[in-house]
PDB file of N, CA and C in Angstrom:
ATOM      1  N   UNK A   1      91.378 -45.459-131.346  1.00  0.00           N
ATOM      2  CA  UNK A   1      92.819 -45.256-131.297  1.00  0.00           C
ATOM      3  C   UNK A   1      93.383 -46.179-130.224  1.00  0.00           C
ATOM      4  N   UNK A   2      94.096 -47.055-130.352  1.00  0.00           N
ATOM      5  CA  UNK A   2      95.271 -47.773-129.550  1.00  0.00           C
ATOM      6  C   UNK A   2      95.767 -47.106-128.753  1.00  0.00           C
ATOM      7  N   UNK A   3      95.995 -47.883-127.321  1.00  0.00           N
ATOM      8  CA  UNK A   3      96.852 -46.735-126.194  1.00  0.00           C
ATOM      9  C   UNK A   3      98.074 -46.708-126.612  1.00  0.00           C
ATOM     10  N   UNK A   4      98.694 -47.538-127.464  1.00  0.00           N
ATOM     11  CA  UNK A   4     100.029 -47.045-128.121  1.00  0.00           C
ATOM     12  C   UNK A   4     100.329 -45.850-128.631  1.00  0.00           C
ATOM     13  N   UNK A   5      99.164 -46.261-130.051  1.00  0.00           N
ATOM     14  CA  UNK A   5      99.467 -45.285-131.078  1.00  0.00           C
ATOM     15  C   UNK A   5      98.930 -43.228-130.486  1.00  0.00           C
ATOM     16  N   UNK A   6      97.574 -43.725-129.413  1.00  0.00           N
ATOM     17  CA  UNK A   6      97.335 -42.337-128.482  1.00  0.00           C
ATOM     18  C   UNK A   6      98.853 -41.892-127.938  1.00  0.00           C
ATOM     19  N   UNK A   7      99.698 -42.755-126.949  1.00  0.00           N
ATOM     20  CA  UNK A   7     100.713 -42.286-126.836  1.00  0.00           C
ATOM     21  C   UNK A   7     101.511 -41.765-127.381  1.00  0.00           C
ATOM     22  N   UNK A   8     101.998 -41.934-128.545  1.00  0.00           N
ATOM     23  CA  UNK A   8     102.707 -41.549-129.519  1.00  0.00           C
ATOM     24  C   UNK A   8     101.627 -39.954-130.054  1.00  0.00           C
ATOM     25  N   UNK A   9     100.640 -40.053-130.278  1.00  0.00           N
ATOM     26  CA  UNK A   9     100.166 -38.587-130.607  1.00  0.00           C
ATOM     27  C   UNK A   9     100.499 -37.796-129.541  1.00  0.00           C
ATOM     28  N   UNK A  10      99.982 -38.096-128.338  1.00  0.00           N
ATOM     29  CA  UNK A  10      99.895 -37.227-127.095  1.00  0.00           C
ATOM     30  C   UNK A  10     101.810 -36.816-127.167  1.00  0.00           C
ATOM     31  N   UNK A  11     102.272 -37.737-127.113  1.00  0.00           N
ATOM     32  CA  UNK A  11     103.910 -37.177-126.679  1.00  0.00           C
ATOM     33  C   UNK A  11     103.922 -36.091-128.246  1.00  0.00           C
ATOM     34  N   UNK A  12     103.949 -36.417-129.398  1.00  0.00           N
ATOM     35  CA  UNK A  12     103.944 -35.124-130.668  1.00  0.00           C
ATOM     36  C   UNK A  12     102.844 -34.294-130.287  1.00  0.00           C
ATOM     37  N   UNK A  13     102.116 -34.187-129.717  1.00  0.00           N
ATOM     38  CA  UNK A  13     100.941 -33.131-129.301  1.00  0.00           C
ATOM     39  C   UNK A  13     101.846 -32.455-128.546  1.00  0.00           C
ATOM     40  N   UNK A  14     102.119 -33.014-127.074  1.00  0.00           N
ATOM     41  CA  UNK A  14     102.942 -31.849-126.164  1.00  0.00           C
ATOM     42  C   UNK A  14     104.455 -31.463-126.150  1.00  0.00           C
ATOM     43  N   UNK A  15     104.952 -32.364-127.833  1.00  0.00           N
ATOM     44  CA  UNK A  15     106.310 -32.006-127.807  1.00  0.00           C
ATOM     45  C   UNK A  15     107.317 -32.500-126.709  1.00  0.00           C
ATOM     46  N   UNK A  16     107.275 -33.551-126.170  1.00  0.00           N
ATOM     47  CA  UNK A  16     107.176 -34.165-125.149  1.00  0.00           C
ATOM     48  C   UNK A  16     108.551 -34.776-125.607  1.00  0.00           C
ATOM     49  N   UNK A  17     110.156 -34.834-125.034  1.00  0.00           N
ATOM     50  CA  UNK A  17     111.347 -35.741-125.490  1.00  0.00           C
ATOM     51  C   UNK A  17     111.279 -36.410-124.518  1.00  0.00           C
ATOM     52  N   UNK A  18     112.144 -37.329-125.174  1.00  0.00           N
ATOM     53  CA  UNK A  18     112.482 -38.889-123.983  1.00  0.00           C
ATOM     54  C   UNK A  18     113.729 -38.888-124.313  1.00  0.00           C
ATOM     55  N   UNK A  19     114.463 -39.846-123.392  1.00  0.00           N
ATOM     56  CA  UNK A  19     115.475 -40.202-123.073  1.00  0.00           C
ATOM     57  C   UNK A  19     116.071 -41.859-124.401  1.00  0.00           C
ATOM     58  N   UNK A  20     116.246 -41.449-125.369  1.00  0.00           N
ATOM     59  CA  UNK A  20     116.105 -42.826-126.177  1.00  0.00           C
ATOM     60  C   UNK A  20     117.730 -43.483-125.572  1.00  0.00           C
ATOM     61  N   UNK A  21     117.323 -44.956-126.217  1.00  0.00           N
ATOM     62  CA  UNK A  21     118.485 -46.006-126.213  1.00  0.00           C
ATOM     63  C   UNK A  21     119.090 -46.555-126.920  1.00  0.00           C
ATOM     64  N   UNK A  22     120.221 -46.797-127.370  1.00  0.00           N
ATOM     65  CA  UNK A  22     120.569 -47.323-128.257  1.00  0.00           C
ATOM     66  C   UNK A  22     120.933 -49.114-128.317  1.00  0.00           C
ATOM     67  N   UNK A  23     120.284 -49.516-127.277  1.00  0.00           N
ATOM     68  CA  UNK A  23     120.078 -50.691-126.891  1.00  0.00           C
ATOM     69  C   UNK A  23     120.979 -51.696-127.281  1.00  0.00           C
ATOM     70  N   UNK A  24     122.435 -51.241-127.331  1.00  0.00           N
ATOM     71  CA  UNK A  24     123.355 -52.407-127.336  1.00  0.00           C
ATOM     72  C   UNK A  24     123.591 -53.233-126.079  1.00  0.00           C
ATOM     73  N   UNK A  25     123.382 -54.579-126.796  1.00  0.00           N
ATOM     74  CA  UNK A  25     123.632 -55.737-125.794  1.00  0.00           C
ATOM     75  C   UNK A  25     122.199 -56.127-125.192  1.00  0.00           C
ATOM     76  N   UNK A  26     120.822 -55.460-125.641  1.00  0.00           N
ATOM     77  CA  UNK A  26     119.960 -55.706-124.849  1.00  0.00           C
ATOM     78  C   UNK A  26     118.436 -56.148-125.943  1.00  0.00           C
ATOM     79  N   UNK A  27     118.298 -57.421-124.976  1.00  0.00           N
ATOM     80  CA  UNK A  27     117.093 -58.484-125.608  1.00  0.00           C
ATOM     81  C   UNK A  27     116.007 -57.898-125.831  1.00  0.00           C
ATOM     82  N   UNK A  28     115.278 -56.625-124.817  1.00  0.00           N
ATOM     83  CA  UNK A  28     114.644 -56.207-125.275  1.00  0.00           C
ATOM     84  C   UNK A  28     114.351 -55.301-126.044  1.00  0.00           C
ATOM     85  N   UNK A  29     115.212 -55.220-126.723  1.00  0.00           N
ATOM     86  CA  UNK A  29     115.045 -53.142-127.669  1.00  0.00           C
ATOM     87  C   UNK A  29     114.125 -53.120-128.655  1.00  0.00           C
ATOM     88  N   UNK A  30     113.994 -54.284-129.439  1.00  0.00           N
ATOM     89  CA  UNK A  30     112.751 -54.454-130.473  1.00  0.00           C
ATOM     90  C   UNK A  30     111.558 -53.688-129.875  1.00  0.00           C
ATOM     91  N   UNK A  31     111.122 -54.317-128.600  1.00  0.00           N
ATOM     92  CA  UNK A  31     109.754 -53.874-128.192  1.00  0.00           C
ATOM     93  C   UNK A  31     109.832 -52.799-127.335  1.00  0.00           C
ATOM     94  N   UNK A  32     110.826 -51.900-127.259  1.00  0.00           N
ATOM     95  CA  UNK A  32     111.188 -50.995-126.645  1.00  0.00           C
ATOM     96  C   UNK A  32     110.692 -49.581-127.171  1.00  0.00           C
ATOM     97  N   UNK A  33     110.210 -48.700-126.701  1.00  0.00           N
ATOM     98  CA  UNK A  33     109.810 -47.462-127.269  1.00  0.00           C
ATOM     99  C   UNK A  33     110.655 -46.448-127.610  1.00  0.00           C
ATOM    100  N   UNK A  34     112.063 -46.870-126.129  1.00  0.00           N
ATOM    101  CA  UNK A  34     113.065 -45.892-126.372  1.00  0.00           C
ATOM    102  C   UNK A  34     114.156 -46.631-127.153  1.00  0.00           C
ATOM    103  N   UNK A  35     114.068 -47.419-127.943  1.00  0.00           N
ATOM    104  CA  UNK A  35     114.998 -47.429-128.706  1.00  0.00           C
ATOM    105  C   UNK A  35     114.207 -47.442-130.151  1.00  0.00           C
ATOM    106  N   UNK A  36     112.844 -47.810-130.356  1.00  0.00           N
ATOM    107  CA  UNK A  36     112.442 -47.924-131.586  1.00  0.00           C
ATOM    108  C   UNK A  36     111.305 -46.708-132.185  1.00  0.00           C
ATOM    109  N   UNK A  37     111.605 -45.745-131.108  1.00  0.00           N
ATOM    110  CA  UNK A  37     110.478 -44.232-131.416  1.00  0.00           C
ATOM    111  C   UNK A  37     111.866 -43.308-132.011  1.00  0.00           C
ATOM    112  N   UNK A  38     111.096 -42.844-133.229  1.00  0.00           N
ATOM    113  CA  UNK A  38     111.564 -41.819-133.824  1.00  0.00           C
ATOM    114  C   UNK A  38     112.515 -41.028-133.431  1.00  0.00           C
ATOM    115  N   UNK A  39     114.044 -40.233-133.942  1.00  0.00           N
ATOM    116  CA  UNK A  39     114.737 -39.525-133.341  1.00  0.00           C
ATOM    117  C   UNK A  39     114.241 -38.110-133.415  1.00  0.00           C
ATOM    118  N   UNK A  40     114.834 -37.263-132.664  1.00  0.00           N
ATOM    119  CA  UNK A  40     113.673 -35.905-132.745  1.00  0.00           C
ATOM    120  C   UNK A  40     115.392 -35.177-132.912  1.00  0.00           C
ATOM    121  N   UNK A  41     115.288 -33.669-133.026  1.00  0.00           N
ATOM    122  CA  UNK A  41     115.815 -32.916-133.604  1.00  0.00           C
ATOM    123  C   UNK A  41     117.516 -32.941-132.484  1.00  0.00           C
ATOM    124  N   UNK A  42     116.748 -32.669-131.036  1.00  0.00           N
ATOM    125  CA  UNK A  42     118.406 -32.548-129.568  1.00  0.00           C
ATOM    126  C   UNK A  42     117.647 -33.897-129.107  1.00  0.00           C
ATOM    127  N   UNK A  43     117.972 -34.840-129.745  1.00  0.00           N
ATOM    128  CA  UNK A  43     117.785 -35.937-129.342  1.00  0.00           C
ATOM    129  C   UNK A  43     119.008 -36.513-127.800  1.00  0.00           C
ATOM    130  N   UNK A  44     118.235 -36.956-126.888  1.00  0.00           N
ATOM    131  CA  UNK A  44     119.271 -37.446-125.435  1.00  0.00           C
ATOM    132  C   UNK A  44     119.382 -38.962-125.398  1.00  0.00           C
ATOM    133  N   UNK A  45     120.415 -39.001-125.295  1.00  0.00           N
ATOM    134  CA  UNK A  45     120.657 -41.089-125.257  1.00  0.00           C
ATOM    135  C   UNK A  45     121.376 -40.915-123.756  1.00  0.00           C
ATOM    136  N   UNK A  46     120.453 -42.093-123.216  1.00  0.00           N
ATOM    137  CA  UNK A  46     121.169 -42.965-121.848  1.00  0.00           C
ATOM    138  C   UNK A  46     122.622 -42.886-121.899  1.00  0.00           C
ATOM    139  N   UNK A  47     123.684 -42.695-121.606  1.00  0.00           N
ATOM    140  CA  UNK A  47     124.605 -42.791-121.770  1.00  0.00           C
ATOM    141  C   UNK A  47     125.589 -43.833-121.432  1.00  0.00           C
ATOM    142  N   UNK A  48     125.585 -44.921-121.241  1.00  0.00           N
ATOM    143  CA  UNK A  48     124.971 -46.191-120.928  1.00  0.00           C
ATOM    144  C   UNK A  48     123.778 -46.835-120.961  1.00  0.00           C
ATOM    145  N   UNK A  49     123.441 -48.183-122.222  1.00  0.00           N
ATOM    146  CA  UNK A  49     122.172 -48.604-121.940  1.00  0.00           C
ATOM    147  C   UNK A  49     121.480 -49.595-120.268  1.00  0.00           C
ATOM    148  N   UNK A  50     120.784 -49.194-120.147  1.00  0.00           N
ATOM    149  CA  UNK A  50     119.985 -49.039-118.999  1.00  0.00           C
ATOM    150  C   UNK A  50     119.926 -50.947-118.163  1.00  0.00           C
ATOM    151  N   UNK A  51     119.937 -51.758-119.642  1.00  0.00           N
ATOM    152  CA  UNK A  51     119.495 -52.742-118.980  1.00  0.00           C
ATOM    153  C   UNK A  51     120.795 -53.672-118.433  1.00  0.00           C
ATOM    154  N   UNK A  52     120.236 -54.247-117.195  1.00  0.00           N
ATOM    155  CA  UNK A  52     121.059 -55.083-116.324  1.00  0.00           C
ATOM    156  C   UNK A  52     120.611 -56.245-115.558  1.00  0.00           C
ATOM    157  N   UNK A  53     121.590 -57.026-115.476  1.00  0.00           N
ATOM    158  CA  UNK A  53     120.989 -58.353-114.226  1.00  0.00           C
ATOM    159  C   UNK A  53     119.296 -58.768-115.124  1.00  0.00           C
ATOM    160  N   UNK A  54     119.487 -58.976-116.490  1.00  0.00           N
ATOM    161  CA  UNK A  54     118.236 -59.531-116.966  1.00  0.00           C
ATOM    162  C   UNK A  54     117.318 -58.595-117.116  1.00  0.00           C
ATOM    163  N   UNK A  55     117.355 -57.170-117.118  1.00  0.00           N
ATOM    164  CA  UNK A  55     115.814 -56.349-116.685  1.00  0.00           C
ATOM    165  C   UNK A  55     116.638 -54.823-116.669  1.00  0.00           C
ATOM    166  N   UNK A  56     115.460 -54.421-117.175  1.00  0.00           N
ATOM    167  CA  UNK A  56     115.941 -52.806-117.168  1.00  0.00           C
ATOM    168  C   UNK A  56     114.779 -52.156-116.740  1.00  0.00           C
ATOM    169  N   UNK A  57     115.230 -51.174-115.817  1.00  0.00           N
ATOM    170  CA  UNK A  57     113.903 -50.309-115.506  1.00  0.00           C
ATOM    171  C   UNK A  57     113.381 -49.178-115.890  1.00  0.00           C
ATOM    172  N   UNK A  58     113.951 -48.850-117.132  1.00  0.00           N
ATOM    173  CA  UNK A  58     113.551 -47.745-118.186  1.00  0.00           C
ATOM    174  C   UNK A  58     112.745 -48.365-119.166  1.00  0.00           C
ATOM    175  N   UNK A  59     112.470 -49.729-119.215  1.00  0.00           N
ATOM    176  CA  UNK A  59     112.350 -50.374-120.097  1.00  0.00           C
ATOM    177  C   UNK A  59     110.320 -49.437-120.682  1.00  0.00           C
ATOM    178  N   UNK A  60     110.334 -49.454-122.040  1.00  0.00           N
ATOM    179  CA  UNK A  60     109.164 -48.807-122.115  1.00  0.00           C
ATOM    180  C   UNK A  60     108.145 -49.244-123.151  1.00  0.00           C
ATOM    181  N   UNK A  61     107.922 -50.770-122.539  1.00  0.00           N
ATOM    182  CA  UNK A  61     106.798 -51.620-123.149  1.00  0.00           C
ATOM    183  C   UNK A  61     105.374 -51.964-123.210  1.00  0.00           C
ATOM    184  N   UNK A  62     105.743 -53.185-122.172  1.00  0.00           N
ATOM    185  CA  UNK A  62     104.272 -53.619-121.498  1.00  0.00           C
ATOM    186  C   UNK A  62     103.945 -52.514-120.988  1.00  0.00           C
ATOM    187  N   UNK A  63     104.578 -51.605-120.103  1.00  0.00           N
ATOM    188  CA  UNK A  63     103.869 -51.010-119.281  1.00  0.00           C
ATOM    189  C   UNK A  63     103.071 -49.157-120.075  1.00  0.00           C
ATOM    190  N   UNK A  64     103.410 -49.617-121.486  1.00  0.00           N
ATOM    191  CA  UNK A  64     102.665 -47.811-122.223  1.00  0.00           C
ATOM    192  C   UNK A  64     101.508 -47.677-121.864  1.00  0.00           C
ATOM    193  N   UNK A  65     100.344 -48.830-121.876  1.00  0.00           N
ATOM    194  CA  UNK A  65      98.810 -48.302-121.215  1.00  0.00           C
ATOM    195  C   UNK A  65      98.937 -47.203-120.127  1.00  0.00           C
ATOM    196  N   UNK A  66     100.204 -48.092-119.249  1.00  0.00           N
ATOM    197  CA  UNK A  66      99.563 -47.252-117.862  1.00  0.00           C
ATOM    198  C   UNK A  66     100.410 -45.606-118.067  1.00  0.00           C
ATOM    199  N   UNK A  67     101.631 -46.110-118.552  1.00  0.00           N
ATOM    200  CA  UNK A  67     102.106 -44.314-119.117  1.00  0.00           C
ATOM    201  C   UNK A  67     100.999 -43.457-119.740  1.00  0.00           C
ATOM    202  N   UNK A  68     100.466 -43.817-120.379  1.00  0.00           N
ATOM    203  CA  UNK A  68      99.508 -43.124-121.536  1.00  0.00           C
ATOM    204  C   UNK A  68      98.615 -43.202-120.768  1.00  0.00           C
ATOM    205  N   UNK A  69      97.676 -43.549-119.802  1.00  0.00           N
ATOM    206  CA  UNK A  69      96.901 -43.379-119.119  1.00  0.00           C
ATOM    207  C   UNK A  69      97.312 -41.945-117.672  1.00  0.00           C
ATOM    208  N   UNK A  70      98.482 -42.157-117.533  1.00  0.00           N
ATOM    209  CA  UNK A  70      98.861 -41.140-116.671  1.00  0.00           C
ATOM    210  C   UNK A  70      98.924 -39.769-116.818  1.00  0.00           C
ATOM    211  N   UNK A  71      99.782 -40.035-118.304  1.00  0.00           N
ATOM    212  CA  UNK A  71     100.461 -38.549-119.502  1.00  0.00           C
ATOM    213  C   UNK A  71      98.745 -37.935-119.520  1.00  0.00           C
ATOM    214  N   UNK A  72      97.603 -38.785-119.928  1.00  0.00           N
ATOM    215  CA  UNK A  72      96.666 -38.229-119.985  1.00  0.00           C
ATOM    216  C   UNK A  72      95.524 -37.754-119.217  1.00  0.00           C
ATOM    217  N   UNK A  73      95.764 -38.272-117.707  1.00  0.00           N
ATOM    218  CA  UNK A  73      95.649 -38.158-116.510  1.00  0.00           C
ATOM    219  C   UNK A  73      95.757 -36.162-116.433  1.00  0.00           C
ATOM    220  N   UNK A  74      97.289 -36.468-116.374  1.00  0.00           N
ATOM    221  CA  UNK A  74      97.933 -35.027-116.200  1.00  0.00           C
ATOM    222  C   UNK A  74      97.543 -34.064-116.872  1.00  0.00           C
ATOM    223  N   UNK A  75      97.169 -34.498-118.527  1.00  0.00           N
ATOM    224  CA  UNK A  75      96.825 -33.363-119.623  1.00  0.00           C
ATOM    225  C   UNK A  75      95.111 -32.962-119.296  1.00  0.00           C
ATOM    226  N   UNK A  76      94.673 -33.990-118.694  1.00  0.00           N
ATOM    227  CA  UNK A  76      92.942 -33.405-118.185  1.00  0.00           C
ATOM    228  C   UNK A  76      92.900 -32.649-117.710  1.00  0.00           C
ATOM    229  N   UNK A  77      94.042 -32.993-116.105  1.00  0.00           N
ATOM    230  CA  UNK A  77      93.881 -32.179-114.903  1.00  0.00           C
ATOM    231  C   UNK A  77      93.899 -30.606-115.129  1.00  0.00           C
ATOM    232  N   UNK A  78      95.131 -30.609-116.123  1.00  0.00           N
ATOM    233  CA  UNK A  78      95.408 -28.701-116.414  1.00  0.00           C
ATOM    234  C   UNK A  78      94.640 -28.132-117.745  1.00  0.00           C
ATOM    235  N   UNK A  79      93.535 -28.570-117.966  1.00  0.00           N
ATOM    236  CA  UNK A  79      92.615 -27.727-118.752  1.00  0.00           C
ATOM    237  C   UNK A  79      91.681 -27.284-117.971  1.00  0.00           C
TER     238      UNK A  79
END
């Protein structure tokens, strides 16, 4: 399993919402998780998208290994 596609189970495993984006005006939303992951039922949008000055720090790409390494960090610790 891909640390992507693990991420994506683990967040539908613990029912887990995010904060999605609707990424107007911004270069990266394609590769973005919060703008291109599934809408869920009380779905929450940024209320303003996030990115600025070139860079956003919600941004939720390159960095899913280390999310998904953490999320699963946490889910060890409490069994």
């Amino acid at each position: 399993m891909s640390s992507w596609s693990g991420l994506i189970y683990l967040l539908k495993t613990i029912n887990m919402d995010i904060t999605k984006c609707t990424g107007e005006g911004c270069p990266l939303k394609e590769s973005c998780y919060r703008f291109t992951s599934d809408i869920s039922m009380m779905q929450s949008y940024f209320f303003t998208p996030p990115f600025e000055n070139d860079t956003c720090d919600m941004y939720w790409g390159e960095q899913s290994e280390s999310i998904y390494n953490q999320l699963k960090n946490i889910t060890d610790e409490s069994k």
